[in-house]
N, C-alpha and C. Protein backbone atom coordinates (compact mmCIF):
# COMPACT_ATOMS: atom_id res chain seq x y z
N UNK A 1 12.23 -15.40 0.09
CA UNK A 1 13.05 -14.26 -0.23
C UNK A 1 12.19 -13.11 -0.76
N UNK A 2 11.25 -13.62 -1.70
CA UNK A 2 10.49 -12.34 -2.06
C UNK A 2 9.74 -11.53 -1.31
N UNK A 3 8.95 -12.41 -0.06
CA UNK A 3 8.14 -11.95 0.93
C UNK A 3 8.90 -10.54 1.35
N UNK A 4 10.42 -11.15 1.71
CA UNK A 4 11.10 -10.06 2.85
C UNK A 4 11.59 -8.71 1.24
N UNK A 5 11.88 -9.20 0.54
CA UNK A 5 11.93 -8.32 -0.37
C UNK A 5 10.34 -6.97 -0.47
N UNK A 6 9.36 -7.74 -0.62
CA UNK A 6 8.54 -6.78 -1.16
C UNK A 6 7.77 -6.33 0.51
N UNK A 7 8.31 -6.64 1.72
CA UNK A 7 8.09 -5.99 3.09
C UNK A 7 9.07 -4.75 3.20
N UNK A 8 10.54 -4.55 2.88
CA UNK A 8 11.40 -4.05 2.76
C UNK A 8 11.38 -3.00 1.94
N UNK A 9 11.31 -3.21 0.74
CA UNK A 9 10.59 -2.06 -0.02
C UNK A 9 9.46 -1.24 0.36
N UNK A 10 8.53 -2.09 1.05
CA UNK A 10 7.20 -0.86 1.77
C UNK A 10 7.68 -0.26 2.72
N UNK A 11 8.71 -0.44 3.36
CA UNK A 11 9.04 -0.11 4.29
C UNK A 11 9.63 1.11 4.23
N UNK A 12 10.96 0.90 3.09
CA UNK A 12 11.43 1.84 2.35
C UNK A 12 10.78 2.85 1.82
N UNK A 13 9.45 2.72 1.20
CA UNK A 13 9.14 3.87 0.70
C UNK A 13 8.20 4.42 1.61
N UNK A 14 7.65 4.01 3.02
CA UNK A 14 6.81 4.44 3.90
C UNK A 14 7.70 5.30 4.30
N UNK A 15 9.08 5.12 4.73
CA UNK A 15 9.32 6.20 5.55
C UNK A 15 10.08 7.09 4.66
N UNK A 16 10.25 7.15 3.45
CA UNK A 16 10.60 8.59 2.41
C UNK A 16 9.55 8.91 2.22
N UNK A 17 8.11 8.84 2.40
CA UNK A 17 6.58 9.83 2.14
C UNK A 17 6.94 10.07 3.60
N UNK A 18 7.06 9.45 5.06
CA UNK A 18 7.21 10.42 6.05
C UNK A 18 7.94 11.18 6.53
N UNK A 19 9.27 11.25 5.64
CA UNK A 19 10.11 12.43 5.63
C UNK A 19 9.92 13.30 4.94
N UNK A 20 8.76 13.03 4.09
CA UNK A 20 8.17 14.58 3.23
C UNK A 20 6.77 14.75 3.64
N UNK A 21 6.73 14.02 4.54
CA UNK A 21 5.12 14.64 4.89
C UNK A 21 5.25 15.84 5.63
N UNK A 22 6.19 16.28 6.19
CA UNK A 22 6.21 17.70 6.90
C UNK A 22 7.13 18.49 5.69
N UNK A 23 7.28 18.42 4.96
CA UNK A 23 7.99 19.59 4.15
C UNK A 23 6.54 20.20 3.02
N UNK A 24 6.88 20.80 2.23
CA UNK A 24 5.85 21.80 1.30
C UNK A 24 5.50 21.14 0.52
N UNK A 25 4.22 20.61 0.51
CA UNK A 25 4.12 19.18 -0.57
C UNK A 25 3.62 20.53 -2.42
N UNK A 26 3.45 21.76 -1.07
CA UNK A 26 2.96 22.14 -2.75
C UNK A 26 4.17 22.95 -3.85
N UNK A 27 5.63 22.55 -3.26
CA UNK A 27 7.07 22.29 -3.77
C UNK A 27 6.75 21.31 -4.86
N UNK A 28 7.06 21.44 -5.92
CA UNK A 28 7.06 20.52 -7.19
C UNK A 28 7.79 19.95 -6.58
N UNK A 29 9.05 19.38 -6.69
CA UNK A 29 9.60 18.67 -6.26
C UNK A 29 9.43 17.59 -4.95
N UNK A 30 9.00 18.18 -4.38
CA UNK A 30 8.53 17.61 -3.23
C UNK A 30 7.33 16.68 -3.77
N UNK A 31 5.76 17.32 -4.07
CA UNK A 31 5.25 16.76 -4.44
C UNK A 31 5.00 15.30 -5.53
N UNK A 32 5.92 16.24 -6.39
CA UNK A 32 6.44 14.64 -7.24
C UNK A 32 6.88 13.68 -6.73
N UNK A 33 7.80 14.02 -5.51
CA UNK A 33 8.36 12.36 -5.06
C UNK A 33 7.55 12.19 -3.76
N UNK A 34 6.77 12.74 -3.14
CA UNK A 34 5.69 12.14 -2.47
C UNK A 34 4.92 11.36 -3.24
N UNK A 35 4.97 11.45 -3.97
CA UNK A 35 3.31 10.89 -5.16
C UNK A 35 4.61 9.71 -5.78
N UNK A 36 5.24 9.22 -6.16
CA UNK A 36 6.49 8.46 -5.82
C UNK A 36 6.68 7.33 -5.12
N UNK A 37 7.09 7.92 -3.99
CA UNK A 37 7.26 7.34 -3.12
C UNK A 37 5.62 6.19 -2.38
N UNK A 38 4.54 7.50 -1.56
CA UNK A 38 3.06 6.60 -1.89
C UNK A 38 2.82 5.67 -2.94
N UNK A 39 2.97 5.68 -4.26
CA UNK A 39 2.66 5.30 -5.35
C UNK A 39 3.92 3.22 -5.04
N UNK A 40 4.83 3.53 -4.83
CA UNK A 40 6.01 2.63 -4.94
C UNK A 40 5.66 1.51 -3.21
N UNK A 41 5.23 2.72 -2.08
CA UNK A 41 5.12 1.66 -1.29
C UNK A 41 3.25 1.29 -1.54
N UNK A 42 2.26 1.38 -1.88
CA UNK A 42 1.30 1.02 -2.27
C UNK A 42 1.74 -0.21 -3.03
N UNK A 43 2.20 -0.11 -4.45
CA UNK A 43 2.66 -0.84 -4.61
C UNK A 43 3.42 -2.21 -4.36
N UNK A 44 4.15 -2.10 -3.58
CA UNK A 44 4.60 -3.18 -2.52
C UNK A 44 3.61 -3.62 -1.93
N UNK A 45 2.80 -3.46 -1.63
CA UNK A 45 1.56 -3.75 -0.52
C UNK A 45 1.01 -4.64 -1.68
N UNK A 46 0.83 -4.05 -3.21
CA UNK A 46 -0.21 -5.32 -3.61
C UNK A 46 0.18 -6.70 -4.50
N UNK A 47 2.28 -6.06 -4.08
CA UNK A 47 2.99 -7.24 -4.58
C UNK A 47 2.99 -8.74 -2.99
N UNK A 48 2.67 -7.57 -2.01
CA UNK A 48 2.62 -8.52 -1.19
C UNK A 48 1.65 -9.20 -1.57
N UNK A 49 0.32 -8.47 -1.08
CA UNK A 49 -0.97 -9.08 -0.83
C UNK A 49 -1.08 -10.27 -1.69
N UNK A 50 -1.00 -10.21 -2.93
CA UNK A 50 -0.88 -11.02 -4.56
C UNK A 50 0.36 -12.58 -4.05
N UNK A 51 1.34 -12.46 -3.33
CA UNK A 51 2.21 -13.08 -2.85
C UNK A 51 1.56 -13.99 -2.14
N UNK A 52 0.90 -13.67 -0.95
CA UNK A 52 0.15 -14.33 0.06
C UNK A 52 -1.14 -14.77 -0.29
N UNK A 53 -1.77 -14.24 -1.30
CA UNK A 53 -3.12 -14.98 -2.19
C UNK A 53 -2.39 -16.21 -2.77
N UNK A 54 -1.31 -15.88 -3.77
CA UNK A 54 -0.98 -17.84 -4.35
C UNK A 54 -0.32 -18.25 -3.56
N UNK A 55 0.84 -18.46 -2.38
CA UNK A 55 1.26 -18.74 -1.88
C UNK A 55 -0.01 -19.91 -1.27
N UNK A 56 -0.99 -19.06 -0.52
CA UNK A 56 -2.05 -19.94 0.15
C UNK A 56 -3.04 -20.17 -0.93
N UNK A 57 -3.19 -19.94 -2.12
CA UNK A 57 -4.07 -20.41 -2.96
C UNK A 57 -5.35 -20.79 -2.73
N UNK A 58 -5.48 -18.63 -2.46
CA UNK A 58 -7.10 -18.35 -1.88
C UNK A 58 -7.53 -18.00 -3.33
N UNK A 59 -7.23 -18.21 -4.68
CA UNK A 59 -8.32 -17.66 -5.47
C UNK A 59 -7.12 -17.15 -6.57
N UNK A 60 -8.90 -16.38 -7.67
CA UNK A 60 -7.51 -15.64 -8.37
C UNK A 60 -8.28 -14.25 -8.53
N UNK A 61 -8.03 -13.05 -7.70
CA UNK A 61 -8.66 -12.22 -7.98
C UNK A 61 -8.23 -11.25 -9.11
N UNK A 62 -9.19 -10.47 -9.74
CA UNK A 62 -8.91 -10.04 -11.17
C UNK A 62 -8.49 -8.77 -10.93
N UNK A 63 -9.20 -7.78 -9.70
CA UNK A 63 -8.33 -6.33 -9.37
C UNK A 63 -7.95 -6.41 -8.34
N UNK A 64 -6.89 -4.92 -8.01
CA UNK A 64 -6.30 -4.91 -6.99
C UNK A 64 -7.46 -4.94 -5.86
N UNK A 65 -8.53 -4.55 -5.89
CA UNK A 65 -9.91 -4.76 -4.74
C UNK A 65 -10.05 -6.02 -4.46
N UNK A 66 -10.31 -6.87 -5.48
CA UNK A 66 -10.74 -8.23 -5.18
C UNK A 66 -9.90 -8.73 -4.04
N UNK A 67 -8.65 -8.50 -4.79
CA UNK A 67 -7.35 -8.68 -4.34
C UNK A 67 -7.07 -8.83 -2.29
N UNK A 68 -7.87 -7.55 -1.80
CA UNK A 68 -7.85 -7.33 -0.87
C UNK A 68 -9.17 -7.78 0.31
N UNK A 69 -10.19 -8.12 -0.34
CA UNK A 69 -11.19 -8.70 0.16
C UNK A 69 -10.88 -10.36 0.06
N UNK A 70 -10.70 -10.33 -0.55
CA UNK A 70 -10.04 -11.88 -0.56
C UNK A 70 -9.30 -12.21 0.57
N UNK A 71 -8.18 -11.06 0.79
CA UNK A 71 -7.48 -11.20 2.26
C UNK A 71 -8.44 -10.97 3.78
N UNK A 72 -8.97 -9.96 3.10
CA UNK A 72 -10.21 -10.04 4.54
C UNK A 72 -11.34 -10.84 4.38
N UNK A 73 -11.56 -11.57 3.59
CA UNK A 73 -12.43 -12.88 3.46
C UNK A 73 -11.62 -14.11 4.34
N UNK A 74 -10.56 -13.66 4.07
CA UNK A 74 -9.10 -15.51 4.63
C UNK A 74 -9.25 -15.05 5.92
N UNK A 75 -9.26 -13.66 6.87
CA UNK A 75 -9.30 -13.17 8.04
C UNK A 75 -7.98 -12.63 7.88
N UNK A 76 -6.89 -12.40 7.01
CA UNK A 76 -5.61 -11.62 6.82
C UNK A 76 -5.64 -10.21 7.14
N UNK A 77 -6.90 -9.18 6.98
CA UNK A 77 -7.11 -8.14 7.16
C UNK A 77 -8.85 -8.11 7.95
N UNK A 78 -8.70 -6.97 8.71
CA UNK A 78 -10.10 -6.59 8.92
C UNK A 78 -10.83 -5.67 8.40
N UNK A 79 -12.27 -5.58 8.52
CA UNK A 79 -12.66 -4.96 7.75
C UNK A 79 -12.30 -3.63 7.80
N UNK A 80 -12.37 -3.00 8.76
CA UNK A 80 -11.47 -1.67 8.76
C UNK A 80 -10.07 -1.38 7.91
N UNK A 81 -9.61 -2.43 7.87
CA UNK A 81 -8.09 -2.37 7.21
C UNK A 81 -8.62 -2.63 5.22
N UNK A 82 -9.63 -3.40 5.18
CA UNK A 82 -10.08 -3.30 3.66
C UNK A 82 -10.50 -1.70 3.46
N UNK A 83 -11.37 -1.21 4.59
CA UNK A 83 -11.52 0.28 3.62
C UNK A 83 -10.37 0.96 3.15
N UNK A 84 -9.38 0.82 4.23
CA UNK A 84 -8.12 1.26 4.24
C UNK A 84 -7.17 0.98 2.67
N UNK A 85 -7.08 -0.03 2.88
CA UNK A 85 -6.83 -0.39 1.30
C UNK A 85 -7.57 -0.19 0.18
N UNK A 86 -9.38 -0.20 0.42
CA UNK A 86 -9.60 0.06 -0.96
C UNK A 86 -9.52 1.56 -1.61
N UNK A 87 -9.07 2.39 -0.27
CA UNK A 87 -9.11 3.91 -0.30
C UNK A 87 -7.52 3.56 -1.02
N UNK A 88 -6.87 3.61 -0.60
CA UNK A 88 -5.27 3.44 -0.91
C UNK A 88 -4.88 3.27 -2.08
N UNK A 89 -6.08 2.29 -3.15
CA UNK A 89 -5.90 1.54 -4.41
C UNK A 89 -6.35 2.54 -4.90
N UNK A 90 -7.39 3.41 -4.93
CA UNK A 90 -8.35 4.32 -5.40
C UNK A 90 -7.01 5.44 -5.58
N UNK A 91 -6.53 5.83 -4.72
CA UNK A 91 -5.81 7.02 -4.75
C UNK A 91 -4.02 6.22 -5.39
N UNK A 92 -4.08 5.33 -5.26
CA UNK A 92 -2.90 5.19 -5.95
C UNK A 92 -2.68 4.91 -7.40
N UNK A 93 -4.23 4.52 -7.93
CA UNK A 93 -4.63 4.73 -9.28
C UNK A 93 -4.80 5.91 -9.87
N UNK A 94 -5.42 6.74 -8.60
CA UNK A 94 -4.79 8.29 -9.48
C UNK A 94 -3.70 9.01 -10.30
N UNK A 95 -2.62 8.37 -9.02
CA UNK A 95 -1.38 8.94 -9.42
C UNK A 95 -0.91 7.76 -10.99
N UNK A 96 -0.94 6.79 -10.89
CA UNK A 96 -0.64 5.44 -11.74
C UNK A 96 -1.49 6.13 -13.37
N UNK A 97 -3.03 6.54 -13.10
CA UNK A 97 -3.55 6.15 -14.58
C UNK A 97 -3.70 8.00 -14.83
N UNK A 98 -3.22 9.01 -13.66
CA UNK A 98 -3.56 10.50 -14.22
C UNK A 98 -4.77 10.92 -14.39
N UNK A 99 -5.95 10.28 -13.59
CA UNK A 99 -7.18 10.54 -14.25
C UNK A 99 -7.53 12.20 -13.75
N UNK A 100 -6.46 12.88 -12.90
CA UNK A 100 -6.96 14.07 -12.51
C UNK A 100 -5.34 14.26 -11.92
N UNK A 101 -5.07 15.43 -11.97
CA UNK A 101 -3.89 15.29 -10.41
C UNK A 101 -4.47 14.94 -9.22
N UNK A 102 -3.72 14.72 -8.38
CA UNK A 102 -4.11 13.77 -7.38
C UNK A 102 -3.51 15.24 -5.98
N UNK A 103 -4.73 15.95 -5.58
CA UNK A 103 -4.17 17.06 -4.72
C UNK A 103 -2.94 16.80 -3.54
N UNK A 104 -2.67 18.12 -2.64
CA UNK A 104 -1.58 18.14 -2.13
C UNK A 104 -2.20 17.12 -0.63
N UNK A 105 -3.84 17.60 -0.86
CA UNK A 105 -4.31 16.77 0.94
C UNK A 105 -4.45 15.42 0.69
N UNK A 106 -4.81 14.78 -0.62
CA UNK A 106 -4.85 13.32 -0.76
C UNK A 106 -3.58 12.82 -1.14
N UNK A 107 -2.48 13.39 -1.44
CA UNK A 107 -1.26 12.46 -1.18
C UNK A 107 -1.21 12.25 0.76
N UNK A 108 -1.28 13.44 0.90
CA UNK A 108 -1.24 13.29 2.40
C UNK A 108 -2.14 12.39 3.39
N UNK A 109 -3.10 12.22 2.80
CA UNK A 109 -3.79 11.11 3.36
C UNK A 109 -3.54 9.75 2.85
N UNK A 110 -2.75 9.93 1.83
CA UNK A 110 -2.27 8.34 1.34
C UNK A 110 -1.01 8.14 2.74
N UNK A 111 -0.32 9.04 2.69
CA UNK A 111 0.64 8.46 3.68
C UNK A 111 -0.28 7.82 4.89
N UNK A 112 -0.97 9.16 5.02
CA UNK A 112 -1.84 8.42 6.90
C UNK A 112 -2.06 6.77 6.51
N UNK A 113 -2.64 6.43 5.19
CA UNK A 113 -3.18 5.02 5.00
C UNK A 113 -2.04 4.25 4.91
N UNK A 114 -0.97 4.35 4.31
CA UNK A 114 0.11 3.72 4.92
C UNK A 114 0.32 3.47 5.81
N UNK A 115 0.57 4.35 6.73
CA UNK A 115 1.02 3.87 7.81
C UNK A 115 -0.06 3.26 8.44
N UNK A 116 -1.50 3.39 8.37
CA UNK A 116 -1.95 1.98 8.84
C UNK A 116 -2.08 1.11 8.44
N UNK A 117 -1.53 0.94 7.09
CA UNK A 117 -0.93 -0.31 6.47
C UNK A 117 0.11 -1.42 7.23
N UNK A 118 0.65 -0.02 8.04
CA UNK A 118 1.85 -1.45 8.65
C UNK A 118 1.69 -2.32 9.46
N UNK A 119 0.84 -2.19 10.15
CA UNK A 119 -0.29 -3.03 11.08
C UNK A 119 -0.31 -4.60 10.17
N UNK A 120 -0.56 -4.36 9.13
CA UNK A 120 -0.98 -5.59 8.32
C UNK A 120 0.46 -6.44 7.99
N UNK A 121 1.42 -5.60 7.46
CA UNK A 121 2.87 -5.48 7.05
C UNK A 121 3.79 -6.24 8.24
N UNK A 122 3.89 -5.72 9.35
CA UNK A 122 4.03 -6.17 10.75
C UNK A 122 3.71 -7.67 11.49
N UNK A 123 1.81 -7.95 10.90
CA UNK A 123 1.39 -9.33 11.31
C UNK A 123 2.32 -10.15 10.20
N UNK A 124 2.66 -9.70 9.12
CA UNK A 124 2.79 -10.80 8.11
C UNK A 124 4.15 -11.30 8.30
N UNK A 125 5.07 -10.19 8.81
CA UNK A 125 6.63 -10.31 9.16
C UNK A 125 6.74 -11.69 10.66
N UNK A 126 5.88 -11.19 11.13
CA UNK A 126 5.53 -12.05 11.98
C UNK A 126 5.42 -13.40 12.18
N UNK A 127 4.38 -13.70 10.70
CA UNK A 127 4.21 -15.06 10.65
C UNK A 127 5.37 -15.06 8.84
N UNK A 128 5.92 -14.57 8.74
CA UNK A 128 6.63 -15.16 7.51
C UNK A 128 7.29 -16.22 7.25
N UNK A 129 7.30 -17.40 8.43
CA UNK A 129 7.75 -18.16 8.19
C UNK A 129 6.61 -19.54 8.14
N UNK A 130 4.99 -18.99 8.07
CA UNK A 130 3.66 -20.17 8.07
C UNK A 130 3.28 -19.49 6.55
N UNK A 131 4.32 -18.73 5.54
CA UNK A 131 3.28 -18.16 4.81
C UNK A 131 4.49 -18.47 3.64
């Protein structure tokens, strides 16, 4: 149940950042719930990932990075899809710890990394019933 729960939610918030990826991200409003929304389905992604680490009881990694090499260590992701994520964690810690604002072009490139997130999101729906 949780699997499809925390797939559903990324899902959810992937496509409210791509219904504001064409509007004025430099709209306060807008911007805030882009940074939101990225921030919430990122999120989901490392309630998954974290899901499918104990589930198969590959380890115990200590950050969200480990976290994800661990999956492309099991062969869950490729290496292309780890940069992808470790870019994703990087910028979603922006928005999470404030260490700067997080500009109007790097929310926007968080969405692009989403959505090649679903690639990963997609295989897992796939096999959700070996996992």
């Amino acid at each position: 149940m949780r699997l499809a729960e925390y797939i559903l939610r990324f899902e959810r918030h992937l496509k409210g950042a791509l219904n504001l990826k064409s509007k004025d991200v430099k709209d306060y409003f807008v911007y805030n719930t882009l940074a939101m929304e990225c921030f919430q389905a990122a999120n989901a992604l490392i309630d998954l990932a974290q899901y499918i680490v104990a589930k198969k009881k590959l380890g115990f990694p200590s950050t969200y990075r480990e976290l994800f090499e661990v999956l492309e260590s099991e062969g869950y992701i490729s290496e292309d899809e780890l940069k992808t994520f470790k870019r994703l964690i990087f910028l979603r810690n922006l928005i999470a710890h404030e260490y700067y604002r997080i500009s109007e072009s790097e929310l926007l490139e968080m969405v692009n990394l989403l959505e090649k997130c679903s690639g990963f999101v997609s295989r897992i729906k796939a096999e959700a019933g070996k996992i």
